[in-house]
N, C-alpha and C. Protein backbone atom coordinates (compact mmCIF):
# COMPACT_ATOMS: atom_id res chain seq x y z
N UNK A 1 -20.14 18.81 19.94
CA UNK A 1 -20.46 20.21 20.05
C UNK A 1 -20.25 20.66 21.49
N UNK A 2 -19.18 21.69 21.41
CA UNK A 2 -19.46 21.92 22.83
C UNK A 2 -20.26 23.29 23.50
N UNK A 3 -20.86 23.11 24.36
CA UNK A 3 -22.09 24.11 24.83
C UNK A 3 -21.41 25.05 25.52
N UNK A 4 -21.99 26.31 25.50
CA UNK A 4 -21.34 27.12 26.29
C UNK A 4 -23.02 28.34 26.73
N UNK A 5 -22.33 28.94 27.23
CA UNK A 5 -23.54 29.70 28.35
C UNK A 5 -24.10 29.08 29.25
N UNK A 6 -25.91 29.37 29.46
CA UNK A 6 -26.30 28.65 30.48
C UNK A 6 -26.27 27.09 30.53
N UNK A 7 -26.36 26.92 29.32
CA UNK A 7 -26.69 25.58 29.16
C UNK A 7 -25.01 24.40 29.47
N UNK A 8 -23.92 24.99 29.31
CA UNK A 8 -22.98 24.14 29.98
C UNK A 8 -23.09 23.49 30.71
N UNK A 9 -22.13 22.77 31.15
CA UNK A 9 -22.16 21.89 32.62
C UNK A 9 -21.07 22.71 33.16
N UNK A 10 -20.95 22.87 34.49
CA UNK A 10 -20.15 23.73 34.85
C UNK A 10 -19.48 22.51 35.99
N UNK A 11 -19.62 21.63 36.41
CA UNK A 11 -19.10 20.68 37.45
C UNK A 11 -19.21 19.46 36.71
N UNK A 12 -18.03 18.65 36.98
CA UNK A 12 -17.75 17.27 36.35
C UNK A 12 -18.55 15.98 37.17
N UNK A 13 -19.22 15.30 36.79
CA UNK A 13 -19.68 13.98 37.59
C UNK A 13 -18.64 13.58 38.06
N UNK A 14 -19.02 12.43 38.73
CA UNK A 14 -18.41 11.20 39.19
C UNK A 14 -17.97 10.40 38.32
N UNK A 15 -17.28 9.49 38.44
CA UNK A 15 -16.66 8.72 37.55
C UNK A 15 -18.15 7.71 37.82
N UNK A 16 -18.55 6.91 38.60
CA UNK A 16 -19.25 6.36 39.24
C UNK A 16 -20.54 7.12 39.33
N UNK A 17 -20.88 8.09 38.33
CA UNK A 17 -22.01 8.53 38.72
C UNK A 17 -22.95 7.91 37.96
N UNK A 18 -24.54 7.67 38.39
CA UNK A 18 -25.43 6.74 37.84
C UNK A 18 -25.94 7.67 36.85
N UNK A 19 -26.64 6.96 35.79
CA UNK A 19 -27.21 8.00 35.06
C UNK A 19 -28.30 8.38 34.79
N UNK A 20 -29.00 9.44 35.02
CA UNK A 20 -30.52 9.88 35.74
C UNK A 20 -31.46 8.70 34.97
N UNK A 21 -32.39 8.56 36.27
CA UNK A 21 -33.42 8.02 36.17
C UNK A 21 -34.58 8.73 35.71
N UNK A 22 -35.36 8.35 34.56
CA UNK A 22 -36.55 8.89 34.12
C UNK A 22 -37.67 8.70 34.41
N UNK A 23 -37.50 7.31 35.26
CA UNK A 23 -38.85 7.03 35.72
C UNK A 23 -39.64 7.30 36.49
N UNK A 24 -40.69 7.46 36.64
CA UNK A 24 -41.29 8.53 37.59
C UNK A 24 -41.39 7.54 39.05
N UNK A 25 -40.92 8.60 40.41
CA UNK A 25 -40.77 7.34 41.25
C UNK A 25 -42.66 7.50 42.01
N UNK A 26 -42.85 6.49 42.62
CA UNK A 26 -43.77 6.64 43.74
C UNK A 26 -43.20 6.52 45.27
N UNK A 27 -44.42 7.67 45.38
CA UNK A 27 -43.97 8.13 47.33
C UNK A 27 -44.48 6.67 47.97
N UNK A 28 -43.81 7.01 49.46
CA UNK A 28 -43.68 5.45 50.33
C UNK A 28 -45.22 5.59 51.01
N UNK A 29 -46.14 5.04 51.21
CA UNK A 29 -47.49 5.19 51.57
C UNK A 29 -48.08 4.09 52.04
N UNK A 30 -47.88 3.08 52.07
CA UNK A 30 -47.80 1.94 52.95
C UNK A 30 -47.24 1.69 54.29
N UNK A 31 -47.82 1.18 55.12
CA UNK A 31 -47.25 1.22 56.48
C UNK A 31 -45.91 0.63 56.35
N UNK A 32 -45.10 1.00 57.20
CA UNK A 32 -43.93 0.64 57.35
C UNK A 32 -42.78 0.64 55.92
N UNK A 33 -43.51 1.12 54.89
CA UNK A 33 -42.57 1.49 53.78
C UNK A 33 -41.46 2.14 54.14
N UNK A 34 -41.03 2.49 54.56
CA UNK A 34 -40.10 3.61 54.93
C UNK A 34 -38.85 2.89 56.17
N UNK A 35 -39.15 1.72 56.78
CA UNK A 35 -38.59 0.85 57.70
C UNK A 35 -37.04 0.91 57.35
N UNK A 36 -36.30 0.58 58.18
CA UNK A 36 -34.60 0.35 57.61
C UNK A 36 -34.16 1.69 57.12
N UNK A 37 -35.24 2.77 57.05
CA UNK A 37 -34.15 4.00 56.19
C UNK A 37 -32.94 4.62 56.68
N UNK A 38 -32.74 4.56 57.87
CA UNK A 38 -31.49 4.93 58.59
C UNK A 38 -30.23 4.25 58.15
N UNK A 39 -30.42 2.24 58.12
CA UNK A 39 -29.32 1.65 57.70
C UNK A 39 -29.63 2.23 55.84
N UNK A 40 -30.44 2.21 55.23
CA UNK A 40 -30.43 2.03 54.22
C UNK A 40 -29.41 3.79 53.87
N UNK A 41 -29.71 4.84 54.74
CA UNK A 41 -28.56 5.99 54.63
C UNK A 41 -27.51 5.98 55.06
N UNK A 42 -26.77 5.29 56.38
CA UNK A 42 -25.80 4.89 56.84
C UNK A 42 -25.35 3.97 55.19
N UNK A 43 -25.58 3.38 54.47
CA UNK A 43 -25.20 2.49 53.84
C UNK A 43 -24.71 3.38 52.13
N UNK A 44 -25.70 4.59 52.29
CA UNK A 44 -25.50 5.53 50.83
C UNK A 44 -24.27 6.40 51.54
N UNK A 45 -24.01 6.72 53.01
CA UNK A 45 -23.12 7.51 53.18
C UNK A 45 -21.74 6.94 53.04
N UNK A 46 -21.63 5.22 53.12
CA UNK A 46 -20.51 4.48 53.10
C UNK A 46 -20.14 4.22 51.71
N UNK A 47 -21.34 3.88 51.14
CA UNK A 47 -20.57 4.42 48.97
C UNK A 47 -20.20 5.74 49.01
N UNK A 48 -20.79 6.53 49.21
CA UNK A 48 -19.74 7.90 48.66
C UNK A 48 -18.57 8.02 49.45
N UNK A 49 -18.71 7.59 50.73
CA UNK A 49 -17.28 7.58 51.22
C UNK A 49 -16.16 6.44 50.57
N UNK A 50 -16.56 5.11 50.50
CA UNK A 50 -16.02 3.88 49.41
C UNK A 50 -15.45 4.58 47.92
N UNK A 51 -16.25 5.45 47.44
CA UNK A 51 -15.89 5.77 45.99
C UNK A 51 -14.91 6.92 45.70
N UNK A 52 -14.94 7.48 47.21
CA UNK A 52 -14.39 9.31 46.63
C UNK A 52 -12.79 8.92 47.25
N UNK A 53 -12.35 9.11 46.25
CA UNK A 53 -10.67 9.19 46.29
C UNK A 53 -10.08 9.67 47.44
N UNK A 54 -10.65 10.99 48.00
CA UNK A 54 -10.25 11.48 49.05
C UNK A 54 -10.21 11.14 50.54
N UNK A 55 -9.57 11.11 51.41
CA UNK A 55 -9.20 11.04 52.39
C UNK A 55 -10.37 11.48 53.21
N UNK A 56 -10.94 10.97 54.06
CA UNK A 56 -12.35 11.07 54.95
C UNK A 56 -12.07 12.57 55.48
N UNK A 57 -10.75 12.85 56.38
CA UNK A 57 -10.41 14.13 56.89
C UNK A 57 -10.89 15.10 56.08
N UNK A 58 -10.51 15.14 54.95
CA UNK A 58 -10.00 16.10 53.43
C UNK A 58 -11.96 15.90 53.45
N UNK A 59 -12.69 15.07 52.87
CA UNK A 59 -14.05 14.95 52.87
C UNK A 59 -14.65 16.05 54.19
N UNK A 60 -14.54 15.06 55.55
CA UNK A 60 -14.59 16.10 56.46
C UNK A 60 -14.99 18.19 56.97
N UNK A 61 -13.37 18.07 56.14
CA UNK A 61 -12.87 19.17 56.55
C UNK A 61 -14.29 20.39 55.70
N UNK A 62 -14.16 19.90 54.50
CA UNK A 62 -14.94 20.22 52.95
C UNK A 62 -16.60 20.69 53.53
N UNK A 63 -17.04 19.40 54.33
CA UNK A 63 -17.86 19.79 55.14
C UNK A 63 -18.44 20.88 55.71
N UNK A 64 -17.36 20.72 56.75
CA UNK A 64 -17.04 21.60 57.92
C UNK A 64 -17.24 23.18 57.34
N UNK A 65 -16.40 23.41 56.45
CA UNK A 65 -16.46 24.65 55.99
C UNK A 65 -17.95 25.21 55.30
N UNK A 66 -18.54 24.53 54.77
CA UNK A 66 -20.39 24.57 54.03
C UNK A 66 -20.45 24.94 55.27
N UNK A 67 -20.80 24.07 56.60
CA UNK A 67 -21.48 23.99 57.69
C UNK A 67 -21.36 25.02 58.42
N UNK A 68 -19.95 25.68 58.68
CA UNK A 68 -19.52 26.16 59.62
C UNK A 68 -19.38 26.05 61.08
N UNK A 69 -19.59 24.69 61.03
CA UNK A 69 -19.46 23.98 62.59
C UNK A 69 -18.30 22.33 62.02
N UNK A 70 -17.77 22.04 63.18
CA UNK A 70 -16.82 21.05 62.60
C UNK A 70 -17.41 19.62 62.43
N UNK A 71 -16.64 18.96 61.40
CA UNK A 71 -17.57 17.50 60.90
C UNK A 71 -16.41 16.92 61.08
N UNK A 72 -16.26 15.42 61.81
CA UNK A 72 -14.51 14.87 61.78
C UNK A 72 -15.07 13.75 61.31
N UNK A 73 -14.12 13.15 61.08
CA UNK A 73 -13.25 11.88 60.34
C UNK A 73 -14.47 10.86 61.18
N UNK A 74 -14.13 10.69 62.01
CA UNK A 74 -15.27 10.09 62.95
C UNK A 74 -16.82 9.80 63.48
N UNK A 75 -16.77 11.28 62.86
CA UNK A 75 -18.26 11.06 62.23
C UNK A 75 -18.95 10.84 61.38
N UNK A 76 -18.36 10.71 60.30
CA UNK A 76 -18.32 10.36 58.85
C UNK A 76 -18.27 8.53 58.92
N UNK A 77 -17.18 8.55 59.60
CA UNK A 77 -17.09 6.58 60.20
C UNK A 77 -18.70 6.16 60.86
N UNK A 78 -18.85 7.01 61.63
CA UNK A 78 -20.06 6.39 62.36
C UNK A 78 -21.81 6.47 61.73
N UNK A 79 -21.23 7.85 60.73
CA UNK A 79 -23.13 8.10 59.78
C UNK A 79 -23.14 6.64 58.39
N UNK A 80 -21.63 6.38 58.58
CA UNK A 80 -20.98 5.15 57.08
C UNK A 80 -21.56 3.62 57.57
N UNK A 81 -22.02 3.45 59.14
CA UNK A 81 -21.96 2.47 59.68
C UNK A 81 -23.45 1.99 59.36
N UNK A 82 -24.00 1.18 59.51
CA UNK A 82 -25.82 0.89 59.85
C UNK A 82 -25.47 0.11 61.24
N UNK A 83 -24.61 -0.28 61.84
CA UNK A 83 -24.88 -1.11 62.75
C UNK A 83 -24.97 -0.03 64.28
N UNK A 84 -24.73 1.40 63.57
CA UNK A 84 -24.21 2.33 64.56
C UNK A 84 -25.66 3.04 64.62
N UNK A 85 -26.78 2.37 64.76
CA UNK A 85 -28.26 3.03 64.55
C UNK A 85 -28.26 4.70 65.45
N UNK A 86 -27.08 4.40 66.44
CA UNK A 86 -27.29 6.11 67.57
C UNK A 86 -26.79 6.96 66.81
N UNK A 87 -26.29 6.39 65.87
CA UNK A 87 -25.40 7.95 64.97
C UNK A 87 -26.49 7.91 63.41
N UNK A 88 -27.21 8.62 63.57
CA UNK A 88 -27.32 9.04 61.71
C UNK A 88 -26.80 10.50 61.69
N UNK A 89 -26.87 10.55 60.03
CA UNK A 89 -26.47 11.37 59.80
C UNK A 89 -27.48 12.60 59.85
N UNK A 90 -27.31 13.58 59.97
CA UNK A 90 -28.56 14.85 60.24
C UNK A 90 -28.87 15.34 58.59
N UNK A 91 -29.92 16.01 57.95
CA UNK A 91 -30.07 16.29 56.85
C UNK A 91 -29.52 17.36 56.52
N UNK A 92 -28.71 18.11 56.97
CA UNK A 92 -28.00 18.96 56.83
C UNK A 92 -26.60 18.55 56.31
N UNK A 93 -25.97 17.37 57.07
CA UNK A 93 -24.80 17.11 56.90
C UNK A 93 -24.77 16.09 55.45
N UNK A 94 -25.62 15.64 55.83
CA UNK A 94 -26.34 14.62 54.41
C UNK A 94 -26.27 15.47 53.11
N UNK A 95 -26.82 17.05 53.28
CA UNK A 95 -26.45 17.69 52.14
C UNK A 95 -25.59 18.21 51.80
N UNK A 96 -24.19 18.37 52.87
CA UNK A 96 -23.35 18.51 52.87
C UNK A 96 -22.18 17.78 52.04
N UNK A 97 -22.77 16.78 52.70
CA UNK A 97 -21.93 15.98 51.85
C UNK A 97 -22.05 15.67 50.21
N UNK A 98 -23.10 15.45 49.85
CA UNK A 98 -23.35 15.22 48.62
C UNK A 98 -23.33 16.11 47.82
N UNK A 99 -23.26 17.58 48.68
CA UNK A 99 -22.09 18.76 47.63
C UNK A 99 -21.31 18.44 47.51
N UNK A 100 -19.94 18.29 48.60
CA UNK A 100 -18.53 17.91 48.65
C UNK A 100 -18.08 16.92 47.85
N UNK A 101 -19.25 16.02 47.64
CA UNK A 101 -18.95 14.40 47.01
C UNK A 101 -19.71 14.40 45.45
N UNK A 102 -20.54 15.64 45.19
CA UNK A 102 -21.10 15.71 43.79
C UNK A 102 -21.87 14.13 43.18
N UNK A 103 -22.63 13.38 44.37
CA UNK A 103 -22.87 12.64 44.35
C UNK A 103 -24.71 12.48 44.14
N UNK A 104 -25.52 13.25 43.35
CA UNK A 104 -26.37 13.63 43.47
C UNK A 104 -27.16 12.48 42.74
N UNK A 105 -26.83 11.44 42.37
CA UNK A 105 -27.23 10.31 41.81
C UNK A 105 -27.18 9.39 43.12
N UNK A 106 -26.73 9.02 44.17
CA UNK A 106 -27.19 8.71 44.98
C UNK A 106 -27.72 9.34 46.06
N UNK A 107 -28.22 10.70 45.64
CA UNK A 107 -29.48 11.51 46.74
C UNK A 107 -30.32 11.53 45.85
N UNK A 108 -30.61 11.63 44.87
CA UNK A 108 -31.81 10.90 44.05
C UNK A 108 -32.47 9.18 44.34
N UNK A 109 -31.46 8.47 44.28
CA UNK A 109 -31.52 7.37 44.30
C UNK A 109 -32.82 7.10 45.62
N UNK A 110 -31.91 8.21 46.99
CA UNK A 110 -32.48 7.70 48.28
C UNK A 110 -33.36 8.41 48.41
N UNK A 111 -34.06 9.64 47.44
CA UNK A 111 -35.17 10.24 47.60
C UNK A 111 -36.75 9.69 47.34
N UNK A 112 -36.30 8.65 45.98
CA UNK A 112 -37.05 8.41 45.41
C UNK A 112 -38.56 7.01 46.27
N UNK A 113 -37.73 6.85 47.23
CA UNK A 113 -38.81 6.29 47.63
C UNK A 113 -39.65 7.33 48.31
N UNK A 114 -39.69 8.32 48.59
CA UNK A 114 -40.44 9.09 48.82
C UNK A 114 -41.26 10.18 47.75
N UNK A 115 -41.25 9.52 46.66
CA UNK A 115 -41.79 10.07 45.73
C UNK A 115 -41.59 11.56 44.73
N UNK A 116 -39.79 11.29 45.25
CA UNK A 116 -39.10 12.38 44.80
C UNK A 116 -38.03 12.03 43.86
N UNK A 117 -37.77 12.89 42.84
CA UNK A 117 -36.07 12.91 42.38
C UNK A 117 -36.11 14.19 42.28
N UNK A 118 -34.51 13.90 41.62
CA UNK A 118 -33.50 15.07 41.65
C UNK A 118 -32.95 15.67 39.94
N UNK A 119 -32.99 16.72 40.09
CA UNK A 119 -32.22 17.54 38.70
C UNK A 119 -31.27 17.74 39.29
N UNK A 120 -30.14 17.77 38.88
CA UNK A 120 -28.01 18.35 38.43
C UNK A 120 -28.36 19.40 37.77
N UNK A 121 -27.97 20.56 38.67
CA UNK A 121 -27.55 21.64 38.02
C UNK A 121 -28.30 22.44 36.46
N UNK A 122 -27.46 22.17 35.17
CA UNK A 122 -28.56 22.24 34.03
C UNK A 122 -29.30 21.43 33.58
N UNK A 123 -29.45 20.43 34.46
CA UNK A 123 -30.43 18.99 33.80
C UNK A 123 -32.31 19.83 33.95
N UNK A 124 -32.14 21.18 34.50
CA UNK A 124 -33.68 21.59 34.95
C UNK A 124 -33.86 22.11 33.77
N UNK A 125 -32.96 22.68 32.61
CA UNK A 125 -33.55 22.94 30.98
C UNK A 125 -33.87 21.88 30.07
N UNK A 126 -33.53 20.45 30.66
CA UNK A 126 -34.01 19.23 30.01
C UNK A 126 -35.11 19.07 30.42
N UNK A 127 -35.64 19.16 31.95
CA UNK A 127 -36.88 19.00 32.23
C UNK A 127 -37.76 20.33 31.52
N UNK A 128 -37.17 21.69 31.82
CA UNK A 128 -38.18 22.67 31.40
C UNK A 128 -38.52 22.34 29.96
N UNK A 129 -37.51 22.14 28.56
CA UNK A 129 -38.05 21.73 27.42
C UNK A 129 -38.47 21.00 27.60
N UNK A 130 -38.69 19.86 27.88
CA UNK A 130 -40.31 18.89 28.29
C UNK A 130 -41.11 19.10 28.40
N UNK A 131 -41.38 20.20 29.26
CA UNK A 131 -42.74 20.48 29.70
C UNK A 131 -43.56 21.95 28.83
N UNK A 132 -42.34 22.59 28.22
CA UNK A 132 -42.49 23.40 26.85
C UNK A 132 -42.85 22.55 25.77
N UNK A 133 -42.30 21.34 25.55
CA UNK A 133 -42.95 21.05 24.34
C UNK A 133 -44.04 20.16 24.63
N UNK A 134 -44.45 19.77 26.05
CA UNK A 134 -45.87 18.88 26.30
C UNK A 134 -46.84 20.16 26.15
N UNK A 135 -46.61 21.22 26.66
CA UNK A 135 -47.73 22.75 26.52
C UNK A 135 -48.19 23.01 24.86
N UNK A 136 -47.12 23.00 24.50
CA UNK A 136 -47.12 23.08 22.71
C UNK A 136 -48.33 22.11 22.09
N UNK A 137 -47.76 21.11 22.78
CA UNK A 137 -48.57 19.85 22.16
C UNK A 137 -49.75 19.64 22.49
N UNK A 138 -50.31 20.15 23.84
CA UNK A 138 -51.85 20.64 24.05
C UNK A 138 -51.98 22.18 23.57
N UNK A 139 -51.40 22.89 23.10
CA UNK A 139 -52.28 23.83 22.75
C UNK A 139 -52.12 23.78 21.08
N UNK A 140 -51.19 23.35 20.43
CA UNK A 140 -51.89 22.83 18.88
C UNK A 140 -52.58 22.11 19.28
N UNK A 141 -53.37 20.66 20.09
CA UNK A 141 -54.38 20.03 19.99
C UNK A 141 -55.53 21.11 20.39
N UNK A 142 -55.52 21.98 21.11
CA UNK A 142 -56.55 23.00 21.37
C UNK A 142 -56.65 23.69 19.85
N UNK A 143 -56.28 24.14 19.49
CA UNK A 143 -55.91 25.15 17.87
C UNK A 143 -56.63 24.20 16.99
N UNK A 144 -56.66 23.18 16.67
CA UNK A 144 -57.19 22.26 15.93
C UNK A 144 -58.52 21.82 15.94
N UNK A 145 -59.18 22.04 17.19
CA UNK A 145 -60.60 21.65 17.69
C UNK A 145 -60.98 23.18 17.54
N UNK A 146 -60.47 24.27 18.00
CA UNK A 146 -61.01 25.82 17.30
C UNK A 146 -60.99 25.87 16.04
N UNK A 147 -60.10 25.77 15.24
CA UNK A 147 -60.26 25.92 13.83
C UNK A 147 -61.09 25.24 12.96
N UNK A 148 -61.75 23.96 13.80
CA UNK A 148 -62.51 23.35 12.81
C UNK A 148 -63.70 23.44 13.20
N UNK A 149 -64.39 24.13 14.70
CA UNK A 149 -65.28 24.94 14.58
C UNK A 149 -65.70 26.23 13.69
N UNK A 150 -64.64 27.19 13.54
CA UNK A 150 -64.56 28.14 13.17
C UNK A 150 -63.05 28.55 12.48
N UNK A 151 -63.17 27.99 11.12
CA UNK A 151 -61.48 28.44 10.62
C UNK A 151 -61.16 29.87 10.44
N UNK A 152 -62.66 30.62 10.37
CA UNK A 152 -61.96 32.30 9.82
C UNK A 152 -63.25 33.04 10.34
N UNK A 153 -62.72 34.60 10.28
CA UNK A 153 -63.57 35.27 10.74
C UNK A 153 -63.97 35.83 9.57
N UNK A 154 -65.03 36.39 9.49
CA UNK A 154 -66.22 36.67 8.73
C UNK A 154 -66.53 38.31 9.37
N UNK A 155 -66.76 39.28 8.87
CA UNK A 155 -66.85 40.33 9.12
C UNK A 155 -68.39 40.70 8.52
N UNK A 156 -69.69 41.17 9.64
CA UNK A 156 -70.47 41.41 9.23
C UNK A 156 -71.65 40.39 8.88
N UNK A 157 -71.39 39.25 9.43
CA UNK A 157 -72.15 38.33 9.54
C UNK A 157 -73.72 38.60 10.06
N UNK A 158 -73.69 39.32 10.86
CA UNK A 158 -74.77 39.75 11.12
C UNK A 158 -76.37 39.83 10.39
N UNK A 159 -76.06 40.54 9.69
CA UNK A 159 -76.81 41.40 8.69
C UNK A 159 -78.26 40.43 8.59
């Protein structure tokens, strides 16, 4: 069946794209949880650069234009590195990229230790019917505990 209106997909994954995680993550809250995250992003910026067909420049350039300040070839080499700890990447360019690279399965991936994920685009009407039909499902359990207090009204009870 194919969908059309809001509910389409309007952008193609990755060939390589993971496929959402449901599990609910937990935030980092332990001391030093969070240690290595620089190599551990230097290391997510070197898969999307490893996977995407395109030419780092061409990646780059793609950048550059979101940003409106210039992103080179070179810097992309050096945020790809972990051994290059003086270069990370800034969170800006980080989101930059993972527009350009439609790679939002590994910015989920690296969110989640912080007690976050991520929705794609129409994946937020998969979450919203979820949480429409968990509401449903407490308020027939509410409807059910009223009605068997009181199934009907009675007019004039009083008397």
């Amino acid at each position: 069946m194919k969908m059309v209106g809001p509910l389409a997909r309007t952008r193609a994954t990755h060939p390589d794209q993971l496929p959402f995680d449901w599990s609910v993550p937990k935030p980092a809250t332990l001391p030093a949880a969070l240690a290595g995250v620089d190599a551990r992003t230097a290391r997510a910026v070197s898969e999307i650069l490893k996977h995407d067909v395109r030419d780092r420049v061409v990646i780059a350039a793609e950048m550059s234009v979101l940003l409106d300040y210039d992103v080179s070839k070179a810097m992309l080499d050096a945020y790809a590195s972990p051994a290059r700890d003086e270069h990370n990447i800034s969170f800006g360019r980080m989101k930059a990229l993972i527009a350009v690279s439609n790679r939002v399965d590994i910015f989920d991936r690296e969110v989640r230790d912080i007690g976050l994920s991520v929705l794609d685009g129409d994946d937020i009407y998969a979450a919203q019917a979820s949480h429409i039909r968990s509401e449903i499902a407490e308020l027939t359990q509410q409807l059910k505990i009223i009605e068997r207090l009181n199934p009907s009204i009675t007019r004039n009870r009083r008397k």
